[in-house]
Protein backbone atom coordinates (compact mmCIF):
# COMPACT_ATOMS: atom_id res chain seq x y z
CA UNK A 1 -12.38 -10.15 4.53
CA UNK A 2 -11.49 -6.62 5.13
CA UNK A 3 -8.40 -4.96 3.50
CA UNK A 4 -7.06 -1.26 4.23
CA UNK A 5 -4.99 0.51 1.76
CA UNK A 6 -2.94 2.78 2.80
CA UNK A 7 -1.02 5.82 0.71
CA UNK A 8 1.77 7.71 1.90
CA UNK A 9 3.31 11.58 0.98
CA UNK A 10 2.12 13.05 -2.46
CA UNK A 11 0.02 10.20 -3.44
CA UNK A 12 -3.13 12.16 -3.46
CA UNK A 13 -1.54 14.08 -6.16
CA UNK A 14 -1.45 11.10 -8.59
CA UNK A 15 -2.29 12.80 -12.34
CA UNK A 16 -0.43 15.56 -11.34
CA UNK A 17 2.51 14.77 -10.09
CA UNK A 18 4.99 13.58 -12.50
CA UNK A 19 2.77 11.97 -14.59
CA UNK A 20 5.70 10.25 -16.63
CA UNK A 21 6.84 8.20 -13.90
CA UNK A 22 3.36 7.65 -12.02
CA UNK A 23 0.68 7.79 -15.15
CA UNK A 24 -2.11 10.47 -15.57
CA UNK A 25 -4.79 8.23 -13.33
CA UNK A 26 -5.92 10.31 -10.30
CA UNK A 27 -6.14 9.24 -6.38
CA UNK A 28 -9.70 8.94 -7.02
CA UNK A 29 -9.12 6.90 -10.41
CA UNK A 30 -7.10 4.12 -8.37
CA UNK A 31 -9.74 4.13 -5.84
CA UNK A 32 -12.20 3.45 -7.87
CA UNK A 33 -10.20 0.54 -9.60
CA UNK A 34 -9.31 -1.13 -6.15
CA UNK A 35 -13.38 -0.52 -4.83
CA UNK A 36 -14.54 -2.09 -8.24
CA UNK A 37 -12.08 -5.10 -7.70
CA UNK A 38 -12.87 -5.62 -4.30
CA UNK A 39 -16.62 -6.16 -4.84
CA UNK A 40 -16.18 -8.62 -7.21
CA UNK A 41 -14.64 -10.03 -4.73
CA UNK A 42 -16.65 -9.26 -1.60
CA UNK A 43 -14.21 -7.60 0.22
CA UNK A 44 -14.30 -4.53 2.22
CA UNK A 45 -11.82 -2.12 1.46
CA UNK A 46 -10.84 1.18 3.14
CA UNK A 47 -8.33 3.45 2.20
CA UNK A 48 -6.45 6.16 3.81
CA UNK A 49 -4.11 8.61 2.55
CA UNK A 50 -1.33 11.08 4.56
CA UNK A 51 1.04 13.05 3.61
CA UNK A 52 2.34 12.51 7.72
CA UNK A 53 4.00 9.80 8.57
CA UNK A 54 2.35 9.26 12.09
CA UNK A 55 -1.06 8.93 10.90
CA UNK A 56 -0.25 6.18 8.86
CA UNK A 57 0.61 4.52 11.73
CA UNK A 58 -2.54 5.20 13.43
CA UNK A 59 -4.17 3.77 10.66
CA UNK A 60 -2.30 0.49 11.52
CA UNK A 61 -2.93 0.42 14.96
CA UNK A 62 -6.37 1.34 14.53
CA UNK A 63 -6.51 -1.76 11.50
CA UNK A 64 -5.27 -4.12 14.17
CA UNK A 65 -8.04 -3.09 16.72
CA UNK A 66 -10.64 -3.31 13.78
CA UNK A 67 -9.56 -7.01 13.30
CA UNK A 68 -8.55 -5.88 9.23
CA UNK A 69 -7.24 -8.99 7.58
CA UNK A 70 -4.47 -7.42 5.31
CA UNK A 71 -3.07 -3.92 4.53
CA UNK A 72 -1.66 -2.78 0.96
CA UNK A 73 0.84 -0.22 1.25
CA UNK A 74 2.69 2.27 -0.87
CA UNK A 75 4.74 4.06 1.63
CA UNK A 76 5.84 6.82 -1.23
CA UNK A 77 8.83 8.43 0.15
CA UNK A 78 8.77 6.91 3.43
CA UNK A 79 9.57 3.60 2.17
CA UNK A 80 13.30 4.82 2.36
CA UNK A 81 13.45 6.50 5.30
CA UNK A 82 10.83 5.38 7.84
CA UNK A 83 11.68 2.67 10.33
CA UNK A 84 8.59 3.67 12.20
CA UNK A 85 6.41 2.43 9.30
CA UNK A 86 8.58 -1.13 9.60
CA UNK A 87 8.25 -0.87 13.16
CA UNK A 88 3.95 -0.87 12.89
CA UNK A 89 3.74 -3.09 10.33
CA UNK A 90 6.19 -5.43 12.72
CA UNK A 91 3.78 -4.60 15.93
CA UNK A 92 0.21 -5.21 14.24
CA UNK A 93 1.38 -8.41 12.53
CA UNK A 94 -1.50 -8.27 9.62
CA UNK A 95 -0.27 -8.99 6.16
CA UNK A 96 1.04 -6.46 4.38
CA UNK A 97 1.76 -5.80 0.36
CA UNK A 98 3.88 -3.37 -0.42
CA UNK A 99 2.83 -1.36 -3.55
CA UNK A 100 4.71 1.04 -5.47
CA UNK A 101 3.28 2.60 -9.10
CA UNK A 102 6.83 2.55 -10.57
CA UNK A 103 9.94 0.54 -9.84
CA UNK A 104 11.80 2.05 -7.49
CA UNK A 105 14.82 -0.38 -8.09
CA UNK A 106 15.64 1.49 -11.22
CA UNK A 107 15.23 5.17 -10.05
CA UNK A 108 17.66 7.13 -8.26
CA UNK A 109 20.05 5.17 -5.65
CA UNK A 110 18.30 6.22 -2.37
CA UNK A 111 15.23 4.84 -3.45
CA UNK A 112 16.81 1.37 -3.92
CA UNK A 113 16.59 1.36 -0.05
CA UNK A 114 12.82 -0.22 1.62
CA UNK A 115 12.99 -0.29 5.30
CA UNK A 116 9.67 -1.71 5.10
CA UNK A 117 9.74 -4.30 3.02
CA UNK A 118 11.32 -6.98 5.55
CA UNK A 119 8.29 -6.76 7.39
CA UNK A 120 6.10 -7.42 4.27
CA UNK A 121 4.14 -10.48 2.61
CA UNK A 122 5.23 -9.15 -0.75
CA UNK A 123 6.13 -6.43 -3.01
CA UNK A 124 4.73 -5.10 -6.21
CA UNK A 125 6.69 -2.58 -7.88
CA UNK A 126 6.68 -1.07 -11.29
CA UNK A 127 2.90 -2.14 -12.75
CA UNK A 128 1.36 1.22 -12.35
CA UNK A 129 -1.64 1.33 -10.60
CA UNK A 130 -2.65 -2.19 -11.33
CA UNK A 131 -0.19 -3.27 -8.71
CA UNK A 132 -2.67 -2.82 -5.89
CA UNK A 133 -5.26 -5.02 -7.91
CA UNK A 134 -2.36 -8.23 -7.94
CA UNK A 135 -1.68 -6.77 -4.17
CA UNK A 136 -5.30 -7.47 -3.07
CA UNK A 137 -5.50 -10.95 -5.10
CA UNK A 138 -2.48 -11.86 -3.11
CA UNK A 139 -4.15 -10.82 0.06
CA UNK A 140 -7.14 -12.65 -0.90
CA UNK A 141 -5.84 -15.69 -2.39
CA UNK A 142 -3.47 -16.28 0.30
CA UNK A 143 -5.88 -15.17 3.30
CA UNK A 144 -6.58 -18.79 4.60
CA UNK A 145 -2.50 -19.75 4.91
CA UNK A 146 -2.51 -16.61 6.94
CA UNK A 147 -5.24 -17.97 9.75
């Protein structure tokens, strides 16, 4: 099985970046966590990270050409504004999670808004950066309904 993660605007700035709403674990801290997760589970994971919202929709077009079995998502700001990012995920058709470190439901209005999340599997919102763990166990548990 093969999983990408991708990370939209200002998540490489995790630990930094308003670390009351988002924790003080780094980029590299979550990547770590998901990598140590997925071998346990013997899946390949890849992640990719832009602050632009076209290259993380090359990633997805270049996921669906590298036959990737699910993607886990935390579109960061572009969750409320891009329906590009809906659009891809609509056109590649591979499971998607979307992740997001805090709840986004209780934050400022605008942010109540996901253009991307009719396209998705699921959504995980508001467990830190243990959301992409439960995001990958729900790509991996429910891999063979998707086939």
């Amino acid at each position: 099985m093969k999983i990408l993660v991708l990370n939209g605007p200002n998540m490489n700035m995790l630990g930094i970046r308003q670390p009351e709403i988002y924790g003080h674990a780094t980029y590299q801290d979550l990547v770590s966590m998901v990598q140590a997760e997925a071998q346990k589970l013997s899946v390949d994971v890849d992640f990719f990270q832009s602050n632009h919202e076209g290259d993380l929709i090359s990633a997805m077009q270049q996921a669906y050409l590298d036959n990737v079995d699910g993607i886990i998502i935390n579109p960061a700001a572009y969750t409320h504004t891009s329906i590009a990012l809906l659009d891809a995920v609509k056109a590649v058709g591979i499971p998607t999670v979307e992740v997001h470190i805090s709840d986004p439901d209780t934050r400022e209005d605008f942010r109540k808004i996901s253009y991307i999340r009719q396209a998705c599997v699921a959504t995980i919102k508001g467990k830190g950066i243990q959301g992409y763990l439960e995001a990958l166990h729900f790509l991996y548990d429910n891999a063979e309904e998707a086939e």
